[in-house]
Protein backbone atom coordinates (compact mmCIF):
# COMPACT_ATOMS: atom_id res chain seq x y z
CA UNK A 1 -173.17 -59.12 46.69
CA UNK A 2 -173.30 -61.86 44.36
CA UNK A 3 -175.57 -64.86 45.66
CA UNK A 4 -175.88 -68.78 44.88
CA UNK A 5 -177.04 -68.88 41.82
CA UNK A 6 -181.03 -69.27 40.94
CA UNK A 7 -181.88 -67.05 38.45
CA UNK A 8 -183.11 -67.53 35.34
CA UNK A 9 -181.45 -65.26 32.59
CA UNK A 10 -178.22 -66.12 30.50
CA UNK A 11 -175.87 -63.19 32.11
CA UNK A 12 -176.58 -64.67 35.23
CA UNK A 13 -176.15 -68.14 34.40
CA UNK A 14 -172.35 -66.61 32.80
CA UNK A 15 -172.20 -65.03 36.23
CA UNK A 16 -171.72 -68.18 37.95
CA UNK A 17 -169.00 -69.27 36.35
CA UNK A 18 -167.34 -66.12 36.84
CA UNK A 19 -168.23 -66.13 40.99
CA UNK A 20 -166.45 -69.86 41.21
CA UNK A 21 -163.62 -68.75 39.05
CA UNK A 22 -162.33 -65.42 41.37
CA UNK A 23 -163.16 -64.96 45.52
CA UNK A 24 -165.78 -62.18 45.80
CA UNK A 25 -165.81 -59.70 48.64
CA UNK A 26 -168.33 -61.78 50.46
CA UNK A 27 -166.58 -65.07 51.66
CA UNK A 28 -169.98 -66.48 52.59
CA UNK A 29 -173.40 -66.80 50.52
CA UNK A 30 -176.76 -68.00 50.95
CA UNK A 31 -179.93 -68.66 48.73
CA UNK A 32 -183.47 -69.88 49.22
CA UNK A 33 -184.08 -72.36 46.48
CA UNK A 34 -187.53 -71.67 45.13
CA UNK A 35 -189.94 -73.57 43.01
CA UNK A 36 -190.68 -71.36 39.96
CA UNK A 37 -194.96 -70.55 39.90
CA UNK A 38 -194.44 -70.18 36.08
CA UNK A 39 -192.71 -72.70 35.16
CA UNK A 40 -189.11 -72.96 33.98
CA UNK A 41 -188.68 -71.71 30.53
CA UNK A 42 -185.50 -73.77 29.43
CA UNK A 43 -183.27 -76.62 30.15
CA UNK A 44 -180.13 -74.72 30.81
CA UNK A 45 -182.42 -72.50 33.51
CA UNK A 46 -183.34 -75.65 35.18
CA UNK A 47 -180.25 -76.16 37.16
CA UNK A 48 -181.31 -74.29 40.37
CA UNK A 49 -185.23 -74.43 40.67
CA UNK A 50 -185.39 -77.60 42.82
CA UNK A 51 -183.79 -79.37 45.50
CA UNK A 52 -183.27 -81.83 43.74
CA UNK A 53 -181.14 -80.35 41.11
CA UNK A 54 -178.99 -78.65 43.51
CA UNK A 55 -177.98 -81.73 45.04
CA UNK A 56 -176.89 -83.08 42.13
CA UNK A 57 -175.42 -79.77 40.20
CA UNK A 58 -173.02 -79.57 43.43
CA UNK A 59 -171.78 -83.10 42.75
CA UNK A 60 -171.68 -83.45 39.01
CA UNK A 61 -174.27 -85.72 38.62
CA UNK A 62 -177.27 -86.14 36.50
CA UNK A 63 -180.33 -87.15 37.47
CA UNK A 64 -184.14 -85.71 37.45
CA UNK A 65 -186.60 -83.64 39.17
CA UNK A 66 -189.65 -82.81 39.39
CA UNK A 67 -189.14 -80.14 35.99
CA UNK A 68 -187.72 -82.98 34.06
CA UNK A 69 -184.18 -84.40 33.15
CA UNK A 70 -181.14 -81.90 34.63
CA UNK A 71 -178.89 -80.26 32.66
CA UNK A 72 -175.97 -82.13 31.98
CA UNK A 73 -173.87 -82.03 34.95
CA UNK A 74 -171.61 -84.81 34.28
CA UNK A 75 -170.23 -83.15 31.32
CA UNK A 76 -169.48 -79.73 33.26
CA UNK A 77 -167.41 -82.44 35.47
CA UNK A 78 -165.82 -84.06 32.75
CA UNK A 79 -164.73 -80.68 30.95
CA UNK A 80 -163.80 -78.89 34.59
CA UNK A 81 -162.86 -81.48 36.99
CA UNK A 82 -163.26 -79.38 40.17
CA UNK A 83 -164.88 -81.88 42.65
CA UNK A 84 -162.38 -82.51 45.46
CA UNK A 85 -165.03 -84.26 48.16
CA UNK A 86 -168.12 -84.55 48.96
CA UNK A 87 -170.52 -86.18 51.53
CA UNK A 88 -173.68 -85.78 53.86
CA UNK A 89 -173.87 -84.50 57.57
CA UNK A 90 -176.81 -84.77 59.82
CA UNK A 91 -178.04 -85.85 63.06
CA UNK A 92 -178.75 -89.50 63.65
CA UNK A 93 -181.24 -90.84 61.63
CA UNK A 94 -180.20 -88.46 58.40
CA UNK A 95 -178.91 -91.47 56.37
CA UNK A 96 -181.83 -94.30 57.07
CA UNK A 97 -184.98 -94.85 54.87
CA UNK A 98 -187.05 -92.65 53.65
CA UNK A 99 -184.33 -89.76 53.51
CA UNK A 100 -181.19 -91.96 51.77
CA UNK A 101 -179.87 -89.95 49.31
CA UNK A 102 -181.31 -88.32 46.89
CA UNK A 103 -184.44 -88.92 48.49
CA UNK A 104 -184.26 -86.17 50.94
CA UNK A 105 -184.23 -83.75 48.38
CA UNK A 106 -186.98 -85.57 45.95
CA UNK A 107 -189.27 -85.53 49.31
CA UNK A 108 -188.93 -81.95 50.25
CA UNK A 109 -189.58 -81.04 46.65
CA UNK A 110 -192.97 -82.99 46.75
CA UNK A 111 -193.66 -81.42 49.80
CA UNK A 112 -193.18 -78.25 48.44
CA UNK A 113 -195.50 -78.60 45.62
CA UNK A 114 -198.63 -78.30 47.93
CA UNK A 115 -197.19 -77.08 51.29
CA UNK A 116 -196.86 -73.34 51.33
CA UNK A 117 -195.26 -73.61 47.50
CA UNK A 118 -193.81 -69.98 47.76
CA UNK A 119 -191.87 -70.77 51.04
CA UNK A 120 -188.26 -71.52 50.41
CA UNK A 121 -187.53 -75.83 49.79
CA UNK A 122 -184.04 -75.59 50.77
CA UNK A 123 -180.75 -73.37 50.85
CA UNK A 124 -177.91 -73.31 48.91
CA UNK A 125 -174.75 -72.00 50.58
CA UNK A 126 -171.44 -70.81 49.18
CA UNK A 127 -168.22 -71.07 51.45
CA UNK A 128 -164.64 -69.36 50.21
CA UNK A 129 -161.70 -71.39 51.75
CA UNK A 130 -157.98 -70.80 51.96
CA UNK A 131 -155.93 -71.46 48.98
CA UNK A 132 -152.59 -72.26 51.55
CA UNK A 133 -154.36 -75.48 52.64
CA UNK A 134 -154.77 -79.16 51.27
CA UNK A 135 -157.62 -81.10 50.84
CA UNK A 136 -157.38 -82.40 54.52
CA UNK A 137 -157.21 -78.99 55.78
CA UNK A 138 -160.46 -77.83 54.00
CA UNK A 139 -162.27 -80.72 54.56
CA UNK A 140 -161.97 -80.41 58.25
CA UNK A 141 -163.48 -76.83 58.11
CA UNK A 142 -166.10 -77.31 55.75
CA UNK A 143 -166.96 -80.38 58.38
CA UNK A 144 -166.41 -78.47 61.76
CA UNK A 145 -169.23 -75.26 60.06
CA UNK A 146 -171.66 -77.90 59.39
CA UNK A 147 -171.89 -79.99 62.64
CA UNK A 148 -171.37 -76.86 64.64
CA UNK A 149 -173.92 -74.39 62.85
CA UNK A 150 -176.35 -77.29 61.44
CA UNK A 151 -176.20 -80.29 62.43
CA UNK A 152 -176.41 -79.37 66.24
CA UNK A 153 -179.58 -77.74 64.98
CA UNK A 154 -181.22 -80.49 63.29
CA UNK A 155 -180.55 -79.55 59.69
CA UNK A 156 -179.03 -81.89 57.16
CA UNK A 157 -176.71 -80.51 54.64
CA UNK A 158 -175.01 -82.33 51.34
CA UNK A 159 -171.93 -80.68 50.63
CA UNK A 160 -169.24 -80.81 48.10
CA UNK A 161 -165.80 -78.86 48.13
CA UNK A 162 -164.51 -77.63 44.51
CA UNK A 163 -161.06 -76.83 43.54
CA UNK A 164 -159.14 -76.59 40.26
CA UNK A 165 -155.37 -75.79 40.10
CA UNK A 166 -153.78 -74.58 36.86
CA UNK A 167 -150.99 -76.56 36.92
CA UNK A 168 -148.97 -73.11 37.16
CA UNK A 169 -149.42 -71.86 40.98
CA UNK A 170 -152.66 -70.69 40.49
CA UNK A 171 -156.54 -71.48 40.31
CA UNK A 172 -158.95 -72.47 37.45
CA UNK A 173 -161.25 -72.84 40.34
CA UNK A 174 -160.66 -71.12 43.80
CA UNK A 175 -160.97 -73.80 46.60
CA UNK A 176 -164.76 -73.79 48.32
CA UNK A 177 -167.81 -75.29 49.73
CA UNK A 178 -171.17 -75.70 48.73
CA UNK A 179 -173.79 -77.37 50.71
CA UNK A 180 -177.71 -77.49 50.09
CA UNK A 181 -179.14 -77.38 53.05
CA UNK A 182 -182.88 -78.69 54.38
CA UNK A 183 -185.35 -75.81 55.05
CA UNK A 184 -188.36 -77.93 55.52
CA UNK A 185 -188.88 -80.71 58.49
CA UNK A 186 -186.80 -84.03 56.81
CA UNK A 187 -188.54 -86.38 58.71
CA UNK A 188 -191.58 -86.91 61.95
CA UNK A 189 -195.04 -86.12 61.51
CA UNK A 190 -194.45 -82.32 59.94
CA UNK A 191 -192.45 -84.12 56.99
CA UNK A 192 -191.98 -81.28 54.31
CA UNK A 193 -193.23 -78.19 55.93
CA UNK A 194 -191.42 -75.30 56.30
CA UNK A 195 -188.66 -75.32 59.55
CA UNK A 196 -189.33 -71.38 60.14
CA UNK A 197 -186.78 -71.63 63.32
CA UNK A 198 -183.92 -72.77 61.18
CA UNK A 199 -183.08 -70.29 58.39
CA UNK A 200 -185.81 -68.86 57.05
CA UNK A 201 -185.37 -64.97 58.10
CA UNK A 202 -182.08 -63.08 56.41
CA UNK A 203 -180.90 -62.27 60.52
CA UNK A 204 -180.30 -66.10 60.95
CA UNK A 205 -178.63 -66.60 57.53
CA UNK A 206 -176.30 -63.47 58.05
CA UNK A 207 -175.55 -65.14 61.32
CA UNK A 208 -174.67 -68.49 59.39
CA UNK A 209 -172.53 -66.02 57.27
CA UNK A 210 -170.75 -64.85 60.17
CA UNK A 211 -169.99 -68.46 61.64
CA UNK A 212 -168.67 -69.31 58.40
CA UNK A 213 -165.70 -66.97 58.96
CA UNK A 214 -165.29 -67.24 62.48
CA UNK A 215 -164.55 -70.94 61.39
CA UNK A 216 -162.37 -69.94 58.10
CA UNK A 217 -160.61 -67.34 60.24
CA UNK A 218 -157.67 -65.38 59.04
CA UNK A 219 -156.51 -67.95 57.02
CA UNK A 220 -159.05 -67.22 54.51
C-alpha cells in the first residue's frame, strides 16, 4: 500500500509521480507529516517534512518553511498543469486571524518544534475519484468527505483536486483529492499541541479511509 508521500530517498520521490499518474488498489491514503530529528539532507527531499510545505506542494505554490525555501512547485505546475480546484474547509472561525492561510500551517509547525516534536504536525490524505465525472461532480464529493468526516469534528483541511487529460480519452493525471489536514489544536488555549482524539491512532485513519469510499461509492 503505497502512502502520501514523505520519504526521503530518490525511488520514492519517482514513486510519487508514478502513484498520481495510475489508481492504486487503495482508493484512500493517509500520512502523518513528521518533522525530520536529523535534519533534511536536500532540497528536492524537502517537499514533505513540514506543514507548511504540504500546503503549498498540493497547490503549486512556492513559498518557505521552517527548513528553508520549497522546492519549486510552481514549475511542477507550469510543466504538468493538473490543479483543477482548490480551497479551505473548517468550522467557523477557520478563516479569521491568526489561522488565515498559510498561517495555520506556519503555526502548527512552530508548535511542533517544542511540543512533543516526534508527534505527527498534520496529515496528508490521498482521495481517488471517478474519471466519468466533471469538475462539479468531484468537487461536490471531495466537499461532502470533508465537512462530514472533518469539519463536523473540528479539523480544518486545505484541499486541492488534480486532474490531467491527454487530450486522447485518457489521463496524464487520474482525477483526485488531496487535503492536509490539522493534527494539532488550530486555535484556544492548547494552540499547537497534539489533537490525540482526532486522527492520531491508524483505527481512526482506516475509518477516514472507509468514509472516503462510502462517499466515492461505486462510481469510483
Amino acid at each position: 500500500m503505497m502512502h502520501a508521500p514523505i520519504s526521503t530517498n530518490t525511488a520514492n520521490l519517482a514513486a510519487i509521480s508514478a502513484f498520481a499518474a495510475a489508481t492504486p488498489p487503495n482508493p484512500f491514503d493517509i500520512t502523518p507529516i513528521l518533522h525530520p530529528q536529523a535534519g533534511v539532507p536536500s532540497d528536492q527531499t524537502k517537499t514533505f517534512w513540514s506543514a507548511t510545505a504540504n500546503a503549498l506542494y498540493i497547490v503549486r505554490e512556492n513559498g518557505t518553511d521552517l527548513f528553508g525555501p520549497t522546492p519549486d512547485f510552481a514549475a511542477k505546475l507550469a510543466a504538468c498543469p493538473d490543479l483543477v480546484d482548490h480551497g479551505r474547509r473548517g468550522p467557523i472561525g477557520c478563516d479569521a486571524d491568526p489561522v488565515a492561510g498559510l498561517d495555520l500551517w506556519q503555526r502548527a509547525d512552530d508548535a511542533a518544534i517544542i511540543d512533543r516534536p516526534s508527534a505527527p504536525v498534520a496529515f496528508h490524505a490521498i482521495g481517488w475519484l471517478p474519471t466519468a465525472m466533471d469538475q462539479a461532480g468531484w468537487r461536490e464529493l471531495i466537499l461532502t468527505f470533508l465537512d462530514e468526516q472533518l469539519v463536523a469534528n473540528g479539523m480544518v483541511a486545505d484541499w486541492a483536486l488534480h486532474a490531467l487529460e491527454d487530450g486522447q480519452g485518457g489521463w496524464i493525471k487520474k482525477p483526485h483529492m488531496h487535503a492536509v489536514i490539522t493534527g494539532r489544536f488550530w486555535r484556544g488555549p492548547r494552540l499547537g499541541q497534539p489533537q490525540a482524539a482526532w486522527l492520531s491512532t491508524t483505527k481512526r485513519r482506516n475509518a477516514l479511509g472507509n468514509a472516503w469510499v462510502a462517499t466515492v461509492g461505486e462510481a469510483l
